[in-house]
N, C-alpha and C. Protein backbone atom coordinates (compact mmCIF):
# COMPACT_ATOMS: atom_id res chain seq x y z
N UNK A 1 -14.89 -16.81 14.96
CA UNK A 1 -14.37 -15.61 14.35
C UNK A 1 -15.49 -14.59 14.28
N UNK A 2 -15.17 -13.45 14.83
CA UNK A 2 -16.60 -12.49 14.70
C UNK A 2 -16.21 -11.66 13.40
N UNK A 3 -17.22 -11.03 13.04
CA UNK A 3 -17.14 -10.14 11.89
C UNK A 3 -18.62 -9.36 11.94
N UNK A 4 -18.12 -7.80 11.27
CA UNK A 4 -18.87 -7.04 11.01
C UNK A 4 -19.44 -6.81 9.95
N UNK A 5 -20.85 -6.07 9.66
CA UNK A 5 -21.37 -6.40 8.83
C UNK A 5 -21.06 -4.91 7.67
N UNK A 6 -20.92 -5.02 6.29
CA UNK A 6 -21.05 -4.25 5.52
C UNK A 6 -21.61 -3.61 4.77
N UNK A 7 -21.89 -2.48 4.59
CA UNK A 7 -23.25 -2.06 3.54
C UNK A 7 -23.64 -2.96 2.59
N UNK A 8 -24.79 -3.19 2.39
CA UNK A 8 -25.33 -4.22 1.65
C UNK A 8 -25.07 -3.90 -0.30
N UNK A 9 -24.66 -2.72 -0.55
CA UNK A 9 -23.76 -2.29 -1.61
C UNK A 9 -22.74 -2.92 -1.99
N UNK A 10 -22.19 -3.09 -0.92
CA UNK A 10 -20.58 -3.99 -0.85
C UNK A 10 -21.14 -5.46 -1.14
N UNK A 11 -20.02 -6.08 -2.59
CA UNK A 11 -20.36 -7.37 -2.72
C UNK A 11 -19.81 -8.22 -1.31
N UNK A 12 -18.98 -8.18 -0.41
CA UNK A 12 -18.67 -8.94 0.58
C UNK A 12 -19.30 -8.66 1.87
N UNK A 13 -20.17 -9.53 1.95
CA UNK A 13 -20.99 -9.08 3.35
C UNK A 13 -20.39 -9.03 4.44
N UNK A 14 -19.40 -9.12 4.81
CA UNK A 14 -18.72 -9.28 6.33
C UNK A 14 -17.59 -9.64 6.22
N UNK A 15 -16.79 -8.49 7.60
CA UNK A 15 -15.17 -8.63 7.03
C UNK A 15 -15.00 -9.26 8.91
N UNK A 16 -14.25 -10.59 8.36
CA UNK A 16 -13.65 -11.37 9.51
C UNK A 16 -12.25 -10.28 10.06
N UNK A 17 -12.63 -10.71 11.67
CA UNK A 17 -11.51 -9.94 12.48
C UNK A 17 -10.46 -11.27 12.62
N UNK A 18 -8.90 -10.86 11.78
CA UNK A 18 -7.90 -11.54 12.20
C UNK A 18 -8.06 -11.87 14.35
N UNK A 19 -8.00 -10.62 14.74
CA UNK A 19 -7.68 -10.52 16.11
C UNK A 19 -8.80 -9.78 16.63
N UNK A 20 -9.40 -9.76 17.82
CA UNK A 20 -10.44 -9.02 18.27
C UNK A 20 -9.52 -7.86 18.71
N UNK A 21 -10.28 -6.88 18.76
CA UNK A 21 -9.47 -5.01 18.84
C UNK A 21 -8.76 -4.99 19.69
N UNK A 22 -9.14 -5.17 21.39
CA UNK A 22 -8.27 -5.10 22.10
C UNK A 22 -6.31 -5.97 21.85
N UNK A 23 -6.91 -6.89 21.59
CA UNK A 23 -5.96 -7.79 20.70
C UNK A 23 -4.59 -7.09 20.18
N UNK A 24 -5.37 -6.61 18.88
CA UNK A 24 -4.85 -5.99 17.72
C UNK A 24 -4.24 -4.83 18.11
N UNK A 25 -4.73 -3.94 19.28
CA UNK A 25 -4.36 -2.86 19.61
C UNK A 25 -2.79 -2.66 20.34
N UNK A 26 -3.02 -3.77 21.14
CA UNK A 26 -1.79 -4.23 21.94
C UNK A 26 -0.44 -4.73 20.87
N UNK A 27 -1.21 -5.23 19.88
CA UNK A 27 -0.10 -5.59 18.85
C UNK A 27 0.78 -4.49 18.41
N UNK A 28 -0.34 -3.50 17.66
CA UNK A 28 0.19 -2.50 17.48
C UNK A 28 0.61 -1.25 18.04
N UNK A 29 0.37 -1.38 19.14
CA UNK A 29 1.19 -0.13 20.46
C UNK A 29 2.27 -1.21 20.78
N UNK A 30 2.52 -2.31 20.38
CA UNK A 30 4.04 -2.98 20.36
C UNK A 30 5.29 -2.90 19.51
N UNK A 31 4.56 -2.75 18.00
CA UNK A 31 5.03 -2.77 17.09
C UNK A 31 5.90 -0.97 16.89
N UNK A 32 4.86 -0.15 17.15
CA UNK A 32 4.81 1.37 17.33
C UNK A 32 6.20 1.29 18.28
N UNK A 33 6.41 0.52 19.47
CA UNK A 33 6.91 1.05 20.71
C UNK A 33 8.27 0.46 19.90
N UNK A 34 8.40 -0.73 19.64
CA UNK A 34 9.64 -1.55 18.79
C UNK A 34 10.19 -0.73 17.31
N UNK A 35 9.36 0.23 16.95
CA UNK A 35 10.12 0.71 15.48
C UNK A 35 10.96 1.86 16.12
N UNK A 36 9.98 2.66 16.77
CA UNK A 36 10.42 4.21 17.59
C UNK A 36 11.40 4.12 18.27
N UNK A 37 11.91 2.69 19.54
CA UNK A 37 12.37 2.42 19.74
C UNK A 37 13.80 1.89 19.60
N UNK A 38 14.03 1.47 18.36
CA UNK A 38 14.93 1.12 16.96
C UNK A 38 15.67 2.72 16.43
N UNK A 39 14.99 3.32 16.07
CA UNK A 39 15.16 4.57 15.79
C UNK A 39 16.34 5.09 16.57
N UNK A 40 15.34 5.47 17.60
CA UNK A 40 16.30 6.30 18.81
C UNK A 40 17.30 5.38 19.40
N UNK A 41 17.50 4.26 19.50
CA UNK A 41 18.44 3.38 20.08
C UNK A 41 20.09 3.57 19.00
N UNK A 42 19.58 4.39 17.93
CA UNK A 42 20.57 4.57 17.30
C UNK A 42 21.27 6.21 17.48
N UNK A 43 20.39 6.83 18.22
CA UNK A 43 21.14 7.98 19.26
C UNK A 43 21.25 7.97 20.03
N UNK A 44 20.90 6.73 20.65
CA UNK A 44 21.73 6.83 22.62
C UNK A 44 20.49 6.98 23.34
N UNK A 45 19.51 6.82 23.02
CA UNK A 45 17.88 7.21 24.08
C UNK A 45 17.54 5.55 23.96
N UNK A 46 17.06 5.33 25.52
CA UNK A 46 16.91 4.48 25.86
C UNK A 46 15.72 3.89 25.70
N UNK A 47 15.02 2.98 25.41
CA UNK A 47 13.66 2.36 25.42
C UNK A 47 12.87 2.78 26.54
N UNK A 48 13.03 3.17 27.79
CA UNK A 48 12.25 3.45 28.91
C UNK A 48 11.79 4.85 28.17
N UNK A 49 12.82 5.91 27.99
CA UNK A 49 12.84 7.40 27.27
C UNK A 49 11.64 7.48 26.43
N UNK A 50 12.14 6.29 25.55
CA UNK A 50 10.67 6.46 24.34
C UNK A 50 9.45 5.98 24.56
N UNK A 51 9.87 4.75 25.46
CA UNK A 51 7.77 4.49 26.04
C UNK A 51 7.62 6.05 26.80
N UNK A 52 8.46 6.39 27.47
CA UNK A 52 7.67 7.26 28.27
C UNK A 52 7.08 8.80 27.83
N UNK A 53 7.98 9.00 25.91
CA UNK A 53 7.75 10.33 25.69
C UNK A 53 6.06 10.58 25.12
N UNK A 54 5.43 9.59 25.10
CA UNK A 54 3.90 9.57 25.03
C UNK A 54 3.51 9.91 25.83
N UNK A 55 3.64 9.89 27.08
CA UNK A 55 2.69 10.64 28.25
C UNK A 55 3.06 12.16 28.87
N UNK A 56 3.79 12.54 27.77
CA UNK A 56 4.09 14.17 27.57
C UNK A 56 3.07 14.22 26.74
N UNK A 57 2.44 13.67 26.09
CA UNK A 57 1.19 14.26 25.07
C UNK A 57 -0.26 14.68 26.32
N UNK A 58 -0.14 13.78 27.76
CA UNK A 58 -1.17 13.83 28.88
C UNK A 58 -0.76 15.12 29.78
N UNK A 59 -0.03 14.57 30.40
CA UNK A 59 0.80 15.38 31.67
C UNK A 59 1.95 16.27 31.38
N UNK A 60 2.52 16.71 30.17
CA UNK A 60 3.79 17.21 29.97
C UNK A 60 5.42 16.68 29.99
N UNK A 61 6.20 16.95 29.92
CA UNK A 61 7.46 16.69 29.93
C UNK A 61 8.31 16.54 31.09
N UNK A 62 7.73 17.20 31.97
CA UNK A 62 8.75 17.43 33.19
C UNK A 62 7.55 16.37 34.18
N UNK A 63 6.93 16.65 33.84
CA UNK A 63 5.68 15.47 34.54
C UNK A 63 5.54 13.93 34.52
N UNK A 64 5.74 14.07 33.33
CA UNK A 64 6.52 12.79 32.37
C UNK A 64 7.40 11.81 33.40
N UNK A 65 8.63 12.38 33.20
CA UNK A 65 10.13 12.42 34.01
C UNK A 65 9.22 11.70 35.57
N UNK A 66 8.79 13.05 35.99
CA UNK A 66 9.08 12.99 37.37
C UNK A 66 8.01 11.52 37.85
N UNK A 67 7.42 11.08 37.01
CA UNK A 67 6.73 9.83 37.64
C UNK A 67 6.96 8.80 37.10
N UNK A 68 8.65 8.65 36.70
CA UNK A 68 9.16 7.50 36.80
C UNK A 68 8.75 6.66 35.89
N UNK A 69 8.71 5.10 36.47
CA UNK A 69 8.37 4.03 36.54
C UNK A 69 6.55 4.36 35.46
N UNK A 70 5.70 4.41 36.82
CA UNK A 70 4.52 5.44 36.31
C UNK A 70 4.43 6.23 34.62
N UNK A 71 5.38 6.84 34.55
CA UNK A 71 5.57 7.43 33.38
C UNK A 71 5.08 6.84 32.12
N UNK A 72 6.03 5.61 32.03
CA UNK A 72 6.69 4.77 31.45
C UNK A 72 5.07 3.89 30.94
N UNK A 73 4.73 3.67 32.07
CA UNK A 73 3.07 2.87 31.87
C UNK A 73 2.23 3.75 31.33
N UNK A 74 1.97 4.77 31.49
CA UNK A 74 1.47 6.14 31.22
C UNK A 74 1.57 5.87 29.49
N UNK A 75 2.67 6.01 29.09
CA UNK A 75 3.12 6.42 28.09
C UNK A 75 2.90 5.18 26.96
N UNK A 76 2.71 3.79 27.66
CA UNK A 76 2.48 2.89 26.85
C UNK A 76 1.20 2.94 27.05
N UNK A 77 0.05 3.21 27.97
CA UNK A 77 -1.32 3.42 27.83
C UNK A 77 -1.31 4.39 26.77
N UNK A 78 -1.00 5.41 26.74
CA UNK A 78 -1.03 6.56 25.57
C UNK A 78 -1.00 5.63 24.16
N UNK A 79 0.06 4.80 24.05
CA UNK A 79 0.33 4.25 22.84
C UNK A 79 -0.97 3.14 22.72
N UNK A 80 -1.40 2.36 23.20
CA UNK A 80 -2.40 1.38 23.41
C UNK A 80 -3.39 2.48 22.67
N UNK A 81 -4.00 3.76 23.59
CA UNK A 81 -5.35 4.36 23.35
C UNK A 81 -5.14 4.28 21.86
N UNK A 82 -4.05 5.35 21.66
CA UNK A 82 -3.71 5.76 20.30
C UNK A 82 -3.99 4.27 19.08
N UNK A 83 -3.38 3.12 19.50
CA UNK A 83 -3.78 1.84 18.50
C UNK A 83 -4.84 1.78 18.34
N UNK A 84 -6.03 2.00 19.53
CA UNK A 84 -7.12 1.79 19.39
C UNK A 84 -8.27 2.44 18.49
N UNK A 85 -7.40 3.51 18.53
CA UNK A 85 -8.28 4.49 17.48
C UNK A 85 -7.87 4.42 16.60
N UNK A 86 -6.57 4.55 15.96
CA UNK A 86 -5.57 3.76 14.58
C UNK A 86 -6.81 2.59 14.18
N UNK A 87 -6.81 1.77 15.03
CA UNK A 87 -7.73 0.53 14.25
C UNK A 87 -8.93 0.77 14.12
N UNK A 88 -9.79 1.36 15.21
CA UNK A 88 -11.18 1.27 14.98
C UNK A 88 -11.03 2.58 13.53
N UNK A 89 -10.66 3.52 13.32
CA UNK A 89 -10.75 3.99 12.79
C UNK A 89 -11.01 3.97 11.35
N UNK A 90 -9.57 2.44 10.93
CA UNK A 90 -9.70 1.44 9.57
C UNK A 90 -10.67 0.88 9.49
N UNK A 91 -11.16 0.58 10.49
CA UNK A 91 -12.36 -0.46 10.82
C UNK A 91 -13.65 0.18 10.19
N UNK A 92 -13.93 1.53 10.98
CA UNK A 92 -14.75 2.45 10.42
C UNK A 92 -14.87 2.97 8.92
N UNK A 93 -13.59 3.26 8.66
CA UNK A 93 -13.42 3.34 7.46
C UNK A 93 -13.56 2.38 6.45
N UNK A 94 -13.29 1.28 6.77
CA UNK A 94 -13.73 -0.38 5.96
C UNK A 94 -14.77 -0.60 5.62
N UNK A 95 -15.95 -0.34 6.54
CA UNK A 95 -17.35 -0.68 6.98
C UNK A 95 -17.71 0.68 5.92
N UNK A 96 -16.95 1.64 5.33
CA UNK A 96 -18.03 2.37 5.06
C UNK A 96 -17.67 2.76 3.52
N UNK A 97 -16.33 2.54 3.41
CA UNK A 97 -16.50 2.59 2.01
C UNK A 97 -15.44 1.21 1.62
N UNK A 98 -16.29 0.72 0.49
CA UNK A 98 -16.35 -0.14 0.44
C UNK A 98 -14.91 -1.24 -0.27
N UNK A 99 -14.09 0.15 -1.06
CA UNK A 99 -12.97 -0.04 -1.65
C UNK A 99 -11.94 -0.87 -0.41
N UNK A 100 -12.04 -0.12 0.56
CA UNK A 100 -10.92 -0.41 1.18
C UNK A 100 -11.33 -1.72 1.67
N UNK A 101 -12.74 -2.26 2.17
CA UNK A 101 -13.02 -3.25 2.73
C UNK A 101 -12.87 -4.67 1.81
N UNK A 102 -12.65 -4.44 0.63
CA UNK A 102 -12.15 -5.47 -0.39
C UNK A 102 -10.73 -5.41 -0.51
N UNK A 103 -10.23 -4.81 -0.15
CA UNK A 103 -8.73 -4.74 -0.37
C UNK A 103 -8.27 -3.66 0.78
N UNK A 104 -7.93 -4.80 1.92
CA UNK A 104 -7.27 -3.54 2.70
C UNK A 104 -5.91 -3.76 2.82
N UNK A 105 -5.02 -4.22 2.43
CA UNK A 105 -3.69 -4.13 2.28
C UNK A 105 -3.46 -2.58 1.61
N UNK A 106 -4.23 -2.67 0.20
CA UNK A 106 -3.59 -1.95 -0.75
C UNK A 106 -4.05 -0.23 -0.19
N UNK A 107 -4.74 -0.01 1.08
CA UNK A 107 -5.40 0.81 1.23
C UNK A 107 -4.15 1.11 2.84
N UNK A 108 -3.73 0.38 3.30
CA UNK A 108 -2.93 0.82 4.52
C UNK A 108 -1.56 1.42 4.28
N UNK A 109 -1.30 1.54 2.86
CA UNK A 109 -0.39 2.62 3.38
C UNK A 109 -0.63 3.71 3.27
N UNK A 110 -1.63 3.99 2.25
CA UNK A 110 -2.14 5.78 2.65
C UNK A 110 -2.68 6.16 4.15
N UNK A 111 -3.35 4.65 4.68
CA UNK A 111 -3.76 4.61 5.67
C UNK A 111 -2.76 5.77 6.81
N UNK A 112 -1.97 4.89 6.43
CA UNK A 112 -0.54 5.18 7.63
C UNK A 112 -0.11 6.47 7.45
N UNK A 113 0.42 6.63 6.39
CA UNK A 113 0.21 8.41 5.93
C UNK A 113 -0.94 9.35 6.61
N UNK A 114 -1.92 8.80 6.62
CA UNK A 114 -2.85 9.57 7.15
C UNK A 114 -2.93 9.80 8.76
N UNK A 115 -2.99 8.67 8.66
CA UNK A 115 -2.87 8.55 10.45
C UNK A 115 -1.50 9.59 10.88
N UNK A 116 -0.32 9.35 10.55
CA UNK A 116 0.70 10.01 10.91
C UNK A 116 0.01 11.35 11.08
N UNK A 117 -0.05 11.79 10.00
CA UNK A 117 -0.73 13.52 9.76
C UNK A 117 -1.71 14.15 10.29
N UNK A 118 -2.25 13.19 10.59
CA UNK A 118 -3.59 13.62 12.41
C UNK A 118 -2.95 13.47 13.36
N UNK A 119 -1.80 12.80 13.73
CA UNK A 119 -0.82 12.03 14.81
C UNK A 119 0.16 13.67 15.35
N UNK A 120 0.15 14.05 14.01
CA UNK A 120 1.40 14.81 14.50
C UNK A 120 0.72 16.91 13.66
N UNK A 121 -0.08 16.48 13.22
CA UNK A 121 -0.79 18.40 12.83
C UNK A 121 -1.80 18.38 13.69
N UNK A 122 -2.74 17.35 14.42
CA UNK A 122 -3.54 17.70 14.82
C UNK A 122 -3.68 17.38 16.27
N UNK A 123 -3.40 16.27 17.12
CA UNK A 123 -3.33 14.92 18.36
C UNK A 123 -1.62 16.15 19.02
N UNK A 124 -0.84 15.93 18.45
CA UNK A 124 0.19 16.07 19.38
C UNK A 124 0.03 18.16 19.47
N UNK A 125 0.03 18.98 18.42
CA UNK A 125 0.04 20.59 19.24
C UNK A 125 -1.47 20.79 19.89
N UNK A 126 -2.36 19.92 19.99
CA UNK A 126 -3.46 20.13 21.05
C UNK A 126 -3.37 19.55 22.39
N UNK A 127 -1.67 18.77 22.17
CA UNK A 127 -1.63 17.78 24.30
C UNK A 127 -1.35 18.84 24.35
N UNK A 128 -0.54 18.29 25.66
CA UNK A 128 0.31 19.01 26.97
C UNK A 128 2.00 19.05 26.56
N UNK A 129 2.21 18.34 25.49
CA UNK A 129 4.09 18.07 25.17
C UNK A 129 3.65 19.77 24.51
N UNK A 130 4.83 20.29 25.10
CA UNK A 130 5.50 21.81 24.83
C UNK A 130 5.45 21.58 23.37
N UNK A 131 5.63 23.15 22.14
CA UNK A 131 5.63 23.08 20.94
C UNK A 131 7.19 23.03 21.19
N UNK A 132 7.45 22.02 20.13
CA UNK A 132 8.67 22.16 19.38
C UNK A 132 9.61 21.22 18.31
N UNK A 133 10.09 21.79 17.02
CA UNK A 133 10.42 21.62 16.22
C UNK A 133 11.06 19.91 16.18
N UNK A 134 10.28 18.86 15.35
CA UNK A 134 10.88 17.86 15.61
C UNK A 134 11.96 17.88 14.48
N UNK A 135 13.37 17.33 14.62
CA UNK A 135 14.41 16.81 13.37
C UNK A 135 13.66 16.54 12.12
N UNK A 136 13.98 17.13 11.27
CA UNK A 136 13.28 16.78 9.38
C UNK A 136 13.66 15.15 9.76
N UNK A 137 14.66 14.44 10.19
CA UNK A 137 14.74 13.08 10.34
C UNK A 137 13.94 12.37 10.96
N UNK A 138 13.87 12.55 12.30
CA UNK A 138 12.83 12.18 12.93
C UNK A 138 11.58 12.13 12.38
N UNK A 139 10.77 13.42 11.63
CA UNK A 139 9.58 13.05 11.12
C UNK A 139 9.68 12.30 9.97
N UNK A 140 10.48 12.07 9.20
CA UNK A 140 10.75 11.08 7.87
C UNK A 140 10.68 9.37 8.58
N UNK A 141 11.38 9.46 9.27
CA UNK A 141 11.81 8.19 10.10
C UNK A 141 10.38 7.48 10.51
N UNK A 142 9.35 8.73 11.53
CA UNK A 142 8.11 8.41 11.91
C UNK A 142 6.55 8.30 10.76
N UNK A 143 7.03 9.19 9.66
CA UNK A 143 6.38 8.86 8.36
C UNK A 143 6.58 7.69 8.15
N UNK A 144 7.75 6.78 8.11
CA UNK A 144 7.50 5.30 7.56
C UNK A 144 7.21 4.57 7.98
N UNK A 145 7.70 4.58 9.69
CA UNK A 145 6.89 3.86 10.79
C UNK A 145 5.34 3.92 10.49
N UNK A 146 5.14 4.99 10.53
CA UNK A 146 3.02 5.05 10.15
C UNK A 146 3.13 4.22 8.67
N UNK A 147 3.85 4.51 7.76
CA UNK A 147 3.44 4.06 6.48
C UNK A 147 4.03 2.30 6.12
N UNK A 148 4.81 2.10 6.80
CA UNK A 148 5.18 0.68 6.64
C UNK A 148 4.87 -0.22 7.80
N UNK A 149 4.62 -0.01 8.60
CA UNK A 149 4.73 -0.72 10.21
C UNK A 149 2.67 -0.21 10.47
N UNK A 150 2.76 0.84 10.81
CA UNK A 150 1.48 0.52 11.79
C UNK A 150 -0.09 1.01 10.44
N UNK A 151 0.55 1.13 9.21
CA UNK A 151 -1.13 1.56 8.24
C UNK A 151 -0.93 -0.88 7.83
N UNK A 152 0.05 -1.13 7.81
CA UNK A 152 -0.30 -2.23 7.48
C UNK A 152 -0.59 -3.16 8.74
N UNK A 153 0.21 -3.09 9.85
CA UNK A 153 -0.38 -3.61 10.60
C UNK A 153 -2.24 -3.59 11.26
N UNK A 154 -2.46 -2.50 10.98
CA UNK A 154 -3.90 -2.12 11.45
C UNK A 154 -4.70 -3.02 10.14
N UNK A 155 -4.55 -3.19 9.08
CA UNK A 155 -4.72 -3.92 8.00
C UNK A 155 -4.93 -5.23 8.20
N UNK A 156 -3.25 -5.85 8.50
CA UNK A 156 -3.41 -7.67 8.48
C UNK A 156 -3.84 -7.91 10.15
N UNK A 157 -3.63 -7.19 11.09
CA UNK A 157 -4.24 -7.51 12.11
C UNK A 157 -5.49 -7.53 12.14
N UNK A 158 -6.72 -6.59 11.85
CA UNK A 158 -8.02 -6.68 11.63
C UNK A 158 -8.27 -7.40 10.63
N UNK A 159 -8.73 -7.44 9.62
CA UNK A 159 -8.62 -8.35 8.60
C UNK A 159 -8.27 -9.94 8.26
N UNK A 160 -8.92 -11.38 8.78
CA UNK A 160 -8.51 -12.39 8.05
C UNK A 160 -8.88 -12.82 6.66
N UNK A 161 -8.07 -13.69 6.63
CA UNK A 161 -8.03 -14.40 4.96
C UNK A 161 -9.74 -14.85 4.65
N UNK A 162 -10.25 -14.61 3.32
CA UNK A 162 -11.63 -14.59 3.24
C UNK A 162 -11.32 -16.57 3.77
N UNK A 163 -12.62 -17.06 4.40
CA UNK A 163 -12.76 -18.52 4.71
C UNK A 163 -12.90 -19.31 3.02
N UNK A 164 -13.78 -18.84 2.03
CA UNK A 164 -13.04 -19.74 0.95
C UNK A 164 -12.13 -20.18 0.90
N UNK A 165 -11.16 -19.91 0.77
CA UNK A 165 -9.44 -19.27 0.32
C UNK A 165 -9.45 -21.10 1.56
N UNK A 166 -9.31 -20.86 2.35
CA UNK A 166 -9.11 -21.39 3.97
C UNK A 166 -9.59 -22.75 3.42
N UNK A 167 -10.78 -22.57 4.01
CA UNK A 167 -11.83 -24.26 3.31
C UNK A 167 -11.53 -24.67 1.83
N UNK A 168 -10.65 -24.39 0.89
CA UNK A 168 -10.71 -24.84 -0.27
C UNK A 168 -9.01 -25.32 0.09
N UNK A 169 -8.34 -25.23 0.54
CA UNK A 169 -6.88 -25.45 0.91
C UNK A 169 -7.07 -26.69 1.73
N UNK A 170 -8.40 -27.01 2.65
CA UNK A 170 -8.32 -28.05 3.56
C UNK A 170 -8.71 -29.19 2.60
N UNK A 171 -9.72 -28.86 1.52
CA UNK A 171 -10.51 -30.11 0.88
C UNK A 171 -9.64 -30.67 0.09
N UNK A 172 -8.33 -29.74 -0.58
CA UNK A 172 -7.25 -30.23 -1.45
C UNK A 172 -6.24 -31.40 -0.57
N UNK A 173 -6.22 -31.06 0.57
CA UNK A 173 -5.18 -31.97 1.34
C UNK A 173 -5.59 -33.07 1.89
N UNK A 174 -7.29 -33.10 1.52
CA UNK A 174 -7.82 -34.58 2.46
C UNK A 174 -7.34 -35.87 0.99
């Protein structure tokens, strides 16, 4: 199990990685692709539609479309990058102050809140996807996705159970 090290301030010297990043990342550009996915499947847009509307944030909309298949991969790389920075980001943030690195459950759903709100004021009107007005639903819908689905996943995926906890459960059962 690898783990990083924490300011020497912090009573817990090192926070064990549930999953190594790449890992974790893939988890959560799955999880992301399966909620969004859920969503829109309840207006008639197809799962190909929604992996692929991420790579309108690269190439645009009509660009999007026109490369298919391509698109579609495009658009789940988009979602992957995006996990990756979602996590390292907690990660960063763990390592540096110290609250969250003792308790990061209780810290991922502002997490997710936050993330959303760089996701969508700052990351999406600086791509290439055209401006325009998403449904008050849609962003409520994608607020909880960030706040229930991917601030906790970035949480229990990085993050394992301290090894006390672990080794004191094995010595009870011998």
């Amino acid at each position: 199990m690898r783990s990083a090290t924490i300011p020497h301030s912090h009573p817990r010297a090192a926070i064990p990685l549930a999953l190594p990043l790449p890992l974790a990342a893939a988890a959560v550009a799955c999880l992301d692709l399966w909620a969004c996915g859920i969503y829109w499947s309840f207006l008639g847009v197809s799962l190909e539609a929604v992996a692929r509307a991420p790579a309108a944030w690269v190439v645009g909309v009509d660009s999007a479309r026109a490369l298919g298949g391509w698109g579609v991969l495009l658009g789940i790389g988009v979602l992957y990058a995006t996990a990756v920075v979602e996590i390292a980001t907690y990660r960063w943030l763990g390592r540096h102050f110290g609250t969250i690195a003792s308790h990061p459950l209780r810290w991922a759903l502002p997490y997710g809140a936050l993330a959303f709100a760089f996701l969508n004021w700052i990351v999406i009107p600086l791509s290439a996807a055209p401006e325009q007005q998403a449904s008050g639903e849609w962003l409520v819908a994608l607020l909880m996705i960030h706040v229930l689905v991917i601030g906790p996943a970035c949480a229990l995926l990085l993050w394992a159970p301290p090894r006390p906890f672990l080794a004191s459960r094995r010595q009870h059962r011998s």
